[in-house]
Protein backbone atom coordinates (compact mmCIF):
# COMPACT_ATOMS: atom_id res chain seq x y z
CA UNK A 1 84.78 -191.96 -219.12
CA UNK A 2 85.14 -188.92 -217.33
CA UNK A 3 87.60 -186.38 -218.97
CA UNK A 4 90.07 -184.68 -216.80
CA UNK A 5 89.05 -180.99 -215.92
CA UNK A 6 91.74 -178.19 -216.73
CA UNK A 7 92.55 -175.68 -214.10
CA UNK A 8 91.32 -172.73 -215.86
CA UNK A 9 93.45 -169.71 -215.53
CA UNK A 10 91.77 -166.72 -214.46
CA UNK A 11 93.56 -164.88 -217.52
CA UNK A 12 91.14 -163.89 -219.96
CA UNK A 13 91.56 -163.70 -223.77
CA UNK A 14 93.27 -166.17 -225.85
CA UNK A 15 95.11 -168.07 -223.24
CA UNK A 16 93.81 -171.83 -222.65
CA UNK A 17 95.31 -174.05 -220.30
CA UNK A 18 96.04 -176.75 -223.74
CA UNK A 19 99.50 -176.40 -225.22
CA UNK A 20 99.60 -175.55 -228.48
CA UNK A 21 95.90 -174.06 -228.49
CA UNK A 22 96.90 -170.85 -229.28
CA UNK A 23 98.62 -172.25 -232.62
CA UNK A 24 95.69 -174.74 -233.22
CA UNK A 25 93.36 -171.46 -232.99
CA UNK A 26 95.93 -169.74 -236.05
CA UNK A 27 95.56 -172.49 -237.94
CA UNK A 28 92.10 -172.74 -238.36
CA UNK A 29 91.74 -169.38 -238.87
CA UNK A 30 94.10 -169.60 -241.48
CA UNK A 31 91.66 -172.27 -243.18
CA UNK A 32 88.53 -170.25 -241.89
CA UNK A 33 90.20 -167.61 -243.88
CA UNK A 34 90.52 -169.48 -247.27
CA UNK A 35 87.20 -171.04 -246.91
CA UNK A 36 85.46 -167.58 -247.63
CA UNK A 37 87.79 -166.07 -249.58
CA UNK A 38 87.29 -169.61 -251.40
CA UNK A 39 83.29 -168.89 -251.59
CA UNK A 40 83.91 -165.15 -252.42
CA UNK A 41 86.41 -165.13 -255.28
CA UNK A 42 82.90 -166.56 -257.67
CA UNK A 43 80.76 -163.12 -256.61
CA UNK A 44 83.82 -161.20 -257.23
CA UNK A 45 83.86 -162.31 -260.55
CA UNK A 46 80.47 -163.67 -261.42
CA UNK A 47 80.00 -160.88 -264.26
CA UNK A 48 82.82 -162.16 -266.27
CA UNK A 49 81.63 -165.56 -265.59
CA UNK A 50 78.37 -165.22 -266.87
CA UNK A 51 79.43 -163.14 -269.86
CA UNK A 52 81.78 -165.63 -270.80
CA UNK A 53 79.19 -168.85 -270.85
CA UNK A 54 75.74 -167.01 -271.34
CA UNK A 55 74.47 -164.60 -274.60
CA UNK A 56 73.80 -160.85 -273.37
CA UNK A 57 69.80 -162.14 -274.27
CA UNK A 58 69.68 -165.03 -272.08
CA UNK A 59 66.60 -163.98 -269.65
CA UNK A 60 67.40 -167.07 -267.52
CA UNK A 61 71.71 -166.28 -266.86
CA UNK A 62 70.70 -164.80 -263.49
CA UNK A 63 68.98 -167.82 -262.28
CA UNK A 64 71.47 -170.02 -263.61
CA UNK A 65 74.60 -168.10 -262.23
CA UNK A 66 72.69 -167.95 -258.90
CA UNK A 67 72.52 -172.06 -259.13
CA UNK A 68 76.22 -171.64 -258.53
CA UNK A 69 76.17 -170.87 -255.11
CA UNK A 70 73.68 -173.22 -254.49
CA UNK A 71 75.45 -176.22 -255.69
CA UNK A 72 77.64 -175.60 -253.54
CA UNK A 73 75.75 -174.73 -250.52
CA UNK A 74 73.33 -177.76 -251.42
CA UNK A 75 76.91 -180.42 -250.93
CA UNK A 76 77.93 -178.93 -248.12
CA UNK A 77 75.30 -178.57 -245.93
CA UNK A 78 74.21 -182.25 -247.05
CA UNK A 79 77.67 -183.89 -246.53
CA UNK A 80 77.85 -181.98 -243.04
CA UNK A 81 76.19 -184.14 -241.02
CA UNK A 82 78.42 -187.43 -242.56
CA UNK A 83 81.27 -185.50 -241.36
CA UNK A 84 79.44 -184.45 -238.47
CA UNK A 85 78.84 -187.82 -237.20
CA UNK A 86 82.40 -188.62 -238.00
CA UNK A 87 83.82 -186.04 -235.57
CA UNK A 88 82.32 -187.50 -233.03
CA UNK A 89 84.16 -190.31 -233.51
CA UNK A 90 87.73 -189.84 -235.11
CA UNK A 91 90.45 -187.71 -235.72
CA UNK A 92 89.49 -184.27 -236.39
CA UNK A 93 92.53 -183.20 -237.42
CA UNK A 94 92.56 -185.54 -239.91
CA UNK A 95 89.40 -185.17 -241.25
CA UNK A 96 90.07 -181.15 -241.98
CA UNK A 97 93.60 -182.40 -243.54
CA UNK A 98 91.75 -184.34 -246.23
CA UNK A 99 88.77 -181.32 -246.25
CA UNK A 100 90.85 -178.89 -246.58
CA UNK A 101 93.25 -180.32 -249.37
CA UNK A 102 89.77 -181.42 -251.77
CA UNK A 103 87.89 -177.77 -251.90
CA UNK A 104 91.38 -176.72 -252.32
CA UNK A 105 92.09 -178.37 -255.31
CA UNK A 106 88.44 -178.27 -256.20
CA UNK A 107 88.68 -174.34 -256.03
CA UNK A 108 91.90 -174.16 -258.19
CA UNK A 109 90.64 -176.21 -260.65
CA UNK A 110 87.33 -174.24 -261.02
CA UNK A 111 89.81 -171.80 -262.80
CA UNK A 112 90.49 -174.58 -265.94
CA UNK A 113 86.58 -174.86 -266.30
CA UNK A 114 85.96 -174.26 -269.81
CA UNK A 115 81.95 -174.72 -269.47
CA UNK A 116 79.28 -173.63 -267.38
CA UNK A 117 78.54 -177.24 -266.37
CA UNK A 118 82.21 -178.01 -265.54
CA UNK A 119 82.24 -175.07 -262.94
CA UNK A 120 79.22 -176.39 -261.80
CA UNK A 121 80.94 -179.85 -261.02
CA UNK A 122 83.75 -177.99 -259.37
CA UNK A 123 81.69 -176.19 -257.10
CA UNK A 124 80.06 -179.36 -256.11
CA UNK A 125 83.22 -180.57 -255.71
CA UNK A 126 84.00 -177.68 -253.38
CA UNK A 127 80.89 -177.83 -250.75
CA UNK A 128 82.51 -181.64 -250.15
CA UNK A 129 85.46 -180.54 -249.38
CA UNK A 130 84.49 -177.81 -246.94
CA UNK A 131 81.80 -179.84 -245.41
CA UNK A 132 84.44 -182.08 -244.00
CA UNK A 133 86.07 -178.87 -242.07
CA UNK A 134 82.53 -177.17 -241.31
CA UNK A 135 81.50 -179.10 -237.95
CA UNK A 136 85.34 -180.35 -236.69
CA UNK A 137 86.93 -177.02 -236.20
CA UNK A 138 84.24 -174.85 -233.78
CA UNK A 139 83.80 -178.41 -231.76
CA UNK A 140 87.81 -178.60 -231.41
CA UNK A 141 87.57 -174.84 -230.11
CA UNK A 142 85.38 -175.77 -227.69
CA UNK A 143 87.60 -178.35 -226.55
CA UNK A 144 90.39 -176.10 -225.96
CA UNK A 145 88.98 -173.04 -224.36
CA UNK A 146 86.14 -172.99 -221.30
CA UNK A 147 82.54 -171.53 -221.70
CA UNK A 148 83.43 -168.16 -220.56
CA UNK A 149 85.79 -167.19 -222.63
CA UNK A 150 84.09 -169.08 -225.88
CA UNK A 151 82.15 -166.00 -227.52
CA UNK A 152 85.69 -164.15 -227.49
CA UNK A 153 87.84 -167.15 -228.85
CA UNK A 154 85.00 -168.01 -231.43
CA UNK A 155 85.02 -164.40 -232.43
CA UNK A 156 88.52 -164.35 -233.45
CA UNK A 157 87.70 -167.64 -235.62
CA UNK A 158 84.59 -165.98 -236.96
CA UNK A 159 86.63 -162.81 -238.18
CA UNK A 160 87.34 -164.96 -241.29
CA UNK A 161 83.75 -164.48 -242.53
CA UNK A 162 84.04 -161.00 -243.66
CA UNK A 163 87.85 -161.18 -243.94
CA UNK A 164 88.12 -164.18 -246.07
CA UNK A 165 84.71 -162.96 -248.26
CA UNK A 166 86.71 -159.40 -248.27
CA UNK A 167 89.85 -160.64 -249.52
CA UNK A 168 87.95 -162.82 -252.44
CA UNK A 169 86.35 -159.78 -253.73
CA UNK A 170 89.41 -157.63 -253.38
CA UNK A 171 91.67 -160.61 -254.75
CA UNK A 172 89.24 -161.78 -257.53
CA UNK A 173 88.48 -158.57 -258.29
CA UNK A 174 92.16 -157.59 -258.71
CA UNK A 175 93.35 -160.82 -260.14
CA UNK A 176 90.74 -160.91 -262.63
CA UNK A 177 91.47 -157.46 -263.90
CA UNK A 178 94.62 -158.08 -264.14
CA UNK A 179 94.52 -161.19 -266.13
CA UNK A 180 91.15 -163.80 -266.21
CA UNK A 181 88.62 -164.28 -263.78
CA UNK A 182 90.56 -168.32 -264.42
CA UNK A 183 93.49 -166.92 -262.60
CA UNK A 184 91.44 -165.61 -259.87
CA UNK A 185 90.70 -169.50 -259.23
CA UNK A 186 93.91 -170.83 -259.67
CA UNK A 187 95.91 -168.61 -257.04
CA UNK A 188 93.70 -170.40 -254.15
CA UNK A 189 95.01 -174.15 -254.31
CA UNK A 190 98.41 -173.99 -253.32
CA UNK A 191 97.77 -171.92 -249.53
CA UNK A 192 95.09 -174.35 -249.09
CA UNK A 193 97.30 -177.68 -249.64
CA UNK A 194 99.79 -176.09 -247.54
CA UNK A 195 97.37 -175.55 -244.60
CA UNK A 196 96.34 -178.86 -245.26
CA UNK A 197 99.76 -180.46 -244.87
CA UNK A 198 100.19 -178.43 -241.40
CA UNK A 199 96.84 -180.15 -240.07
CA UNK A 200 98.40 -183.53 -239.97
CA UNK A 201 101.05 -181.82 -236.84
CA UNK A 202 98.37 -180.82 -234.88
CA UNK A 203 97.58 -182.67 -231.21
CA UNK A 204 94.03 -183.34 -230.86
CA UNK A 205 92.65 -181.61 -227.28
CA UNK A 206 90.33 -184.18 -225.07
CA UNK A 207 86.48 -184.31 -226.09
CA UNK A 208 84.92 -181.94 -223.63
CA UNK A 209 88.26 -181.03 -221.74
CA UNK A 210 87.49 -177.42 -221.45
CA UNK A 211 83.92 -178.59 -219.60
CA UNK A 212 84.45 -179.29 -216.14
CA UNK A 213 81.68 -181.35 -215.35
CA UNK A 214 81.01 -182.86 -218.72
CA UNK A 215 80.90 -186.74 -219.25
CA UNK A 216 82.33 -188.04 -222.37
CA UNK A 217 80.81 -191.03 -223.82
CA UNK A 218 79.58 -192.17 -227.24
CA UNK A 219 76.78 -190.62 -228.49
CA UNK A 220 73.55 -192.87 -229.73
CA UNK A 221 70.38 -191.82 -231.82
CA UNK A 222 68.49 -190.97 -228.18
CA UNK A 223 70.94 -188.34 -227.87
CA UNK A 224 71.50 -186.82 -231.17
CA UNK A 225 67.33 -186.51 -231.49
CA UNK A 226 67.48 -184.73 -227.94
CA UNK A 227 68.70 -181.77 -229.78
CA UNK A 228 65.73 -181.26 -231.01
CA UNK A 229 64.58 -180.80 -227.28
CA UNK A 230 66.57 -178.01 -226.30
CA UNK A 231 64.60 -174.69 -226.90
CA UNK A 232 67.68 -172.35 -227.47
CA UNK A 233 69.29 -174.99 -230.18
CA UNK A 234 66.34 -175.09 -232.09
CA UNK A 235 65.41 -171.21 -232.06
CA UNK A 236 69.15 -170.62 -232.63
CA UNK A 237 69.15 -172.28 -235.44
CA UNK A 238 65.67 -170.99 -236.86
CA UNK A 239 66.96 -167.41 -236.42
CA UNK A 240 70.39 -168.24 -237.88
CA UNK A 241 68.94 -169.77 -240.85
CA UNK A 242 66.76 -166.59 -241.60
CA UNK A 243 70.45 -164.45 -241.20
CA UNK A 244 72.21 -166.72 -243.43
CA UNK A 245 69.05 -166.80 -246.06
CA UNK A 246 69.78 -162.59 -246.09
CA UNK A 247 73.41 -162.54 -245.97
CA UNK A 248 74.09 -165.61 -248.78
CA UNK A 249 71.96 -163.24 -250.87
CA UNK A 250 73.39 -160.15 -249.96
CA UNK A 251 77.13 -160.82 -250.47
CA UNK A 252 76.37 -163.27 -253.46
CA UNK A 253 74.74 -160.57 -255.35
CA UNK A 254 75.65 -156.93 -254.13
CA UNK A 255 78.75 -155.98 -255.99
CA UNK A 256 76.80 -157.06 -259.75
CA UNK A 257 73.62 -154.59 -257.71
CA UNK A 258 76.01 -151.32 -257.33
CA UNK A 259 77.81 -152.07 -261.04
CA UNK A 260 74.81 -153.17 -263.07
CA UNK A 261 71.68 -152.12 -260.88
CA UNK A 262 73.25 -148.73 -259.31
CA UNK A 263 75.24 -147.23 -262.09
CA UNK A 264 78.57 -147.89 -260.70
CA UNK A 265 80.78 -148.21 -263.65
CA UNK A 266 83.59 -150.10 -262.75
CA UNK A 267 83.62 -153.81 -261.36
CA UNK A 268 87.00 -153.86 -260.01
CA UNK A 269 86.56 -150.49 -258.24
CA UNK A 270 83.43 -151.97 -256.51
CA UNK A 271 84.72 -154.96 -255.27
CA UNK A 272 87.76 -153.10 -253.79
CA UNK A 273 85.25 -150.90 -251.82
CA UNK A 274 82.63 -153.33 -250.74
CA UNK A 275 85.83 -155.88 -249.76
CA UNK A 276 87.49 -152.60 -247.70
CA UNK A 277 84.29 -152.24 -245.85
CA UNK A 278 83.32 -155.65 -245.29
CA UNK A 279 86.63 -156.26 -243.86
CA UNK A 280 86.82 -153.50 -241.56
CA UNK A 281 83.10 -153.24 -240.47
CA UNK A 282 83.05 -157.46 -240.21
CA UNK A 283 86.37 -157.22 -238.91
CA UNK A 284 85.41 -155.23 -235.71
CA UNK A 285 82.20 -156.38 -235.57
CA UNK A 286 82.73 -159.81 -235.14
CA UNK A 287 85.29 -159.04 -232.22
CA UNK A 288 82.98 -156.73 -230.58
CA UNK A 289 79.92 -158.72 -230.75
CA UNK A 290 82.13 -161.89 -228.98
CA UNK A 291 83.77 -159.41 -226.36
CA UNK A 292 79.91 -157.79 -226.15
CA UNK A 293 78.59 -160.50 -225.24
CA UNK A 294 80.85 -162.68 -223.03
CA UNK A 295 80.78 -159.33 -220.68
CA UNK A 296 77.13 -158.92 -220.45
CA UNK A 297 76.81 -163.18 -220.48
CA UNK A 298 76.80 -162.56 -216.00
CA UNK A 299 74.49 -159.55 -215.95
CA UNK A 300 72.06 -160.52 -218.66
CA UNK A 301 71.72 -164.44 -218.91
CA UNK A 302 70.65 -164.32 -222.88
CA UNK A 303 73.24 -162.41 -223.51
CA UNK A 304 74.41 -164.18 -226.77
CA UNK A 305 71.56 -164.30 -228.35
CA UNK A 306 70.12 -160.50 -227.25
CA UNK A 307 73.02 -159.14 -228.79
CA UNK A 308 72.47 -160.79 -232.15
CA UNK A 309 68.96 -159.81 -232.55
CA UNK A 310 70.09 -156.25 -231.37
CA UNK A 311 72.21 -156.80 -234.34
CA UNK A 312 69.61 -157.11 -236.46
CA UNK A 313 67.70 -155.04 -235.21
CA UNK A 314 69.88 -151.87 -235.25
CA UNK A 315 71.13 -153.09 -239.34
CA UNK A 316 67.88 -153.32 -240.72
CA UNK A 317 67.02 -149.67 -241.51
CA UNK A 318 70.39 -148.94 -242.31
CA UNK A 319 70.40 -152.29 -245.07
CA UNK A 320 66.93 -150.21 -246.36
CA UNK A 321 68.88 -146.94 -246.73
CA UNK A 322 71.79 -148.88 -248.98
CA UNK A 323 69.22 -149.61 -251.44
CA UNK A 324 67.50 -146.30 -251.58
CA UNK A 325 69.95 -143.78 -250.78
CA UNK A 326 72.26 -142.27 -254.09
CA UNK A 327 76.36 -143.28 -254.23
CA UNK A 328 78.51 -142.55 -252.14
CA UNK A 329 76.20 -141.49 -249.73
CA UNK A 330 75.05 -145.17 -249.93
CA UNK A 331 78.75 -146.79 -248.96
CA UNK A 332 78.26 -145.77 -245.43
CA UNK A 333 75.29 -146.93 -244.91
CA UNK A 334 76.04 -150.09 -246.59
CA UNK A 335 79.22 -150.05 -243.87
CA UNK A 336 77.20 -149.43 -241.27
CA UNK A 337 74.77 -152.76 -242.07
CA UNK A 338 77.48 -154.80 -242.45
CA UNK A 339 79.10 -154.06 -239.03
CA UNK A 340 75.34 -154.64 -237.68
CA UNK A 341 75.16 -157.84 -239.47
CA UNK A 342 78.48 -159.14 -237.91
CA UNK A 343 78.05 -158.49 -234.53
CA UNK A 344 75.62 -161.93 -234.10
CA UNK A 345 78.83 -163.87 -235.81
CA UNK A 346 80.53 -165.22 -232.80
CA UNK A 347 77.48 -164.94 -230.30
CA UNK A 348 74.88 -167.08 -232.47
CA UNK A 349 77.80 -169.88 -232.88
CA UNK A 350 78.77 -169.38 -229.01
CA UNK A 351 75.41 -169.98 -228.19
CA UNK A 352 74.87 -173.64 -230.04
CA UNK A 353 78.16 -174.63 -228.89
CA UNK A 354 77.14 -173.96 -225.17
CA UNK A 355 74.08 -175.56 -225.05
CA UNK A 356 75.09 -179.27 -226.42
CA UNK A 357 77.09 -181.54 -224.84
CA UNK A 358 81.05 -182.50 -225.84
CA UNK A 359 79.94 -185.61 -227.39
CA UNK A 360 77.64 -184.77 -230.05
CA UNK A 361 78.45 -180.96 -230.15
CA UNK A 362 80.24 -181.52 -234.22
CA UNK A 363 76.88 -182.85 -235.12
CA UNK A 364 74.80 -180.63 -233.97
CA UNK A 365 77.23 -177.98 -235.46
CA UNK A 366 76.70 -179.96 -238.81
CA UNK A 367 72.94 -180.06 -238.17
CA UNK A 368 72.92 -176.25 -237.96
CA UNK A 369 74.86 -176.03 -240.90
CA UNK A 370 72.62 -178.19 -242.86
CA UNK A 371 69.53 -176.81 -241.99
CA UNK A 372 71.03 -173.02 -242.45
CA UNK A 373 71.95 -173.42 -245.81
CA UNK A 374 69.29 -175.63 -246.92
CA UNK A 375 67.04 -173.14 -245.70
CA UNK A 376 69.13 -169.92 -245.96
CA UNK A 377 71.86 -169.62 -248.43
CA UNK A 378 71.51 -172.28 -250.79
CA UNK A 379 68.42 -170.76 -251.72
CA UNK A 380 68.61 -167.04 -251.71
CA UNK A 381 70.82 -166.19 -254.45
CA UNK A 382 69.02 -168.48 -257.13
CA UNK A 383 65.73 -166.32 -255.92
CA UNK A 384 67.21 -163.01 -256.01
CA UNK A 385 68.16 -164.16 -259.49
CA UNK A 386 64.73 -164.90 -260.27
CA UNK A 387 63.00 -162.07 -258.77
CA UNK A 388 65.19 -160.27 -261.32
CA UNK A 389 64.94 -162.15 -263.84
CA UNK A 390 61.05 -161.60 -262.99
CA UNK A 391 60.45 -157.83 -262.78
CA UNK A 392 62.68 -157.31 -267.08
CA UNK A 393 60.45 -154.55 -268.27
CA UNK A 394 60.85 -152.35 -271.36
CA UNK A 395 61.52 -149.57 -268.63
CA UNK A 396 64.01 -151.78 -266.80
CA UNK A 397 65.76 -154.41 -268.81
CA UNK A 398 67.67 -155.78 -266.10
CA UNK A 399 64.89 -155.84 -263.97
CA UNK A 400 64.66 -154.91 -260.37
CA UNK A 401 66.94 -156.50 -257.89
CA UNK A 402 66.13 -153.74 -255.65
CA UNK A 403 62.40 -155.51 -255.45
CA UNK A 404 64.60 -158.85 -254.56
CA UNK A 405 66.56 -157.23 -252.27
CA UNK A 406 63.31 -156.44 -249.96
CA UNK A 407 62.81 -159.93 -249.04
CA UNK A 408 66.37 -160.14 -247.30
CA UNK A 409 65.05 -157.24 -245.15
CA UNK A 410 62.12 -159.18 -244.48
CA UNK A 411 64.35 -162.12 -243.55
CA UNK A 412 66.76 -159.94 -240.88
CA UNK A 413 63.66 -158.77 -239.10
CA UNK A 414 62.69 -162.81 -238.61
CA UNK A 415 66.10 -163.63 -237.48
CA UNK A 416 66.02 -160.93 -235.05
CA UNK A 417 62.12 -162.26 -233.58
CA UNK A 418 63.50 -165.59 -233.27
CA UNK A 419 66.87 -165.19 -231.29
CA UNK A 420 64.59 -162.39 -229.32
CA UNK A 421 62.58 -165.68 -227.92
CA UNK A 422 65.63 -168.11 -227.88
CA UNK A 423 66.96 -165.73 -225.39
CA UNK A 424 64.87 -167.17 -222.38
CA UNK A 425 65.92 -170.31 -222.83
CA UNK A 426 69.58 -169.59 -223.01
CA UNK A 427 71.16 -169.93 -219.45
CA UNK A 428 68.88 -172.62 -218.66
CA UNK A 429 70.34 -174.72 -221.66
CA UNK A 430 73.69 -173.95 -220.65
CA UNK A 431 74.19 -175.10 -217.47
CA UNK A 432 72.18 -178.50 -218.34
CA UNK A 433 74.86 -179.32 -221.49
CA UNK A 434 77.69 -180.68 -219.17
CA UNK A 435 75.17 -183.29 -218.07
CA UNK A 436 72.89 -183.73 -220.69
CA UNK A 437 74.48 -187.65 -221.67
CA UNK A 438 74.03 -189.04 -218.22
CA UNK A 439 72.41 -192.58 -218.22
């Protein structure tokens, strides 16, 4: 069955020619918002954490506290693809109302975790919830906003990466100071069940109504392994998955690097600075690198993907000079990294949106989120942690996280190659998604 086509308005922007889009778009940044400040809240206050459930001796806490984040990672990027597949098929709305309402009281409850183990559980608990809201809410964009203006509409969604992670090491940070790092839990449940309860209002747009030419039909097992076919999916998704293996590691573990690695005394301080610049420098670099790229997208057909390896390109020297150069000279170029590091945000996601048609376009989202945390974050911080753990020395007793650090560079430069080469394939993809399903 053929979907209706919308007139699209020659307005540019926010504007889509669904009611109630621009609302819809609110919301789930709203929940995009709580998600990472969700994930974020744990690094803020991982050294209390770990003092609280591990001896000062333990030569293993770093690995273990890293396990953390990958329990989490490790349920959501495996429950994606359930919920993935479900998308396709049901209510999306719906599915992010139950999402949404489980991490959130998942998340509050990590706060009355009296054991290592039980925060363990709840973090599990956590990656289930969020997996149901992963792959539904970029597919429901798409549905409400045409190809040309995507990279600018996603980038306003994709602002709650380093917002949301900025506000739970501000928050955490701040709450935990103030009371327990328990607390800093607890605040995060009742927002979320709200935002929950205001999902079950929402009118679900037409599967591929924003694609003009697209044919919406159910999707069978020919189709979903097709994905695999498309050049600029699969190199996407390689070179996202080498991002997300450096930036899981990176934000995990950077404000315990400046306190315990870099001499910087006091916790709360640094999570109020690293949260003020990853807000503004992910902040504007996640709109620019949307707007960047949607205006080069008719002069340079890769566009989406040139700008992200650009990205990576241009951050990677300036990531080596964090770890090298003295405080506070370091800050800046710490804040200049991160705004290199956002600017392939919206374009990367833009790009696998594009390229796969209406009907299977949640699961290939929740294919890309499985592989990139299987492969990227759910990984990195447990190796950081046991690079560190690896290099204890006499000399250096906490051992060298600075030596663990190095690999992430590695992995930046490898993201960069790959979306380099995806490039070529990227227009040609693009214009063969509306049509891709056709018997």
């Amino acid at each position: 069955m053929t979907s209706p086509a919308p007139a699209h308005s020659p307005s540019t922007g926010l504007h889509s020619p669904f009611p109630g889009a621009r609302a819809s778009l609110a919301l789930l940044l709203g929940i995009n918002l709580l998600n990472y400040l969700d994930r974020y809240v744990l690094s803020a206050v991982e050294p209390l954490i770990r003092a609280e459930f591990f001896a000062k001796d333990d030569a293993t806490a770093n690995t273990k506290m890293g396990l953390l984040a990958t329990a989490f990672m490790v349920t959501y990027m495996a429950a994606a693809p359930v919920f993935g597949w479900l998308a396709d098929r049901m209510r999306r709305w719906l599915l992010i109302s139950i999402g949404v309402a489980v991490w959130s009281l998942a998340s509050g409850g990590s706060g009355l975790a009296m054991s290592f183990s039980a925060l363990l559980l709840l973090r599990i608990a956590v990656g289930i919830g969020e997996a149901a809201y992963g792959p539904s809410a970029p597919a429901l964009i798409s549905d409400m906003y045409p190809v040309e203006r995507r990279g600018t509409v996603l980038s306003w969604f994709y602002v709650a990466i380093p917002v949301g992670s900025a506000l739970g090491f501000v928050l955490g940070g701040a709450v935990a100071q103030a009371f327990t790092w328990h607390w800093a839990f607890l605040i995060t449940a009742p927002p979320g069940l709200l935002l929950a309860f205001l999902c079950l209002f929402r009118k679900e747009p037409p599967r591929g109504g924003a694609d003009a030419s697209a044919q919406h039909r159910r999707a069978g097992l020919r189709d979903y392994l097709g994905l695999l076919r498309i050049p600029s999916y699969t190199l996407g998704v390689a070179g996202m998955t080498a991002f997300t293996f450096a930036l899981g590691g990176i934000s995990f573990w950077m404000p315990t690097y400046v306190h315990e690695h870099r001499g910087q005394p006091d916790l709360a301080h640094v999570n109020l600075i690293f949260g003020g610049i990853t807000v503004v420098a992910g902040l504007t670099a996640t709109l620019a690198g949307g707007w960047l790229a949607d205006r080069l997208r008719a002069r340079l057909p890769g566009s989406y993907f040139l700008v992200s390896a650009g990205g990576m390109v241009l951050g990677l020297p300036l990531f080596l000079a964090t770890l090298y150069l003295p405080f506070p000279a370091a800050w800046f170029a710490m804040a200049g990294a991160i705004f290199c590091l956002f600017l392939n945000t919206g374009p990367s996601n833009t790009a696998l949106l594009n390229v796969t048609h209406p009907s299977v376009r949640a699961t290939a989202f929740a294919l890309s989120i499985f592989v990139i945390h299987a492969l990227g974050d759910a990984i990195s911080p447990p190796i950081i942690g046991a690079i560190t753990d690896a290099t204890r020395s006499d000399a250096a007793p906490k051992g060298s996280m600075t030596t663990a650090f190095l690999v992430m560079a590695f992995m930046m430069a490898l993201s960069a190659a790959l979306w380099f080469i995806a490039a070529r394939f990227l227009e040609r993809d693009t214009q063969r998604a509306p049509t891709r399903l056709e018997p």
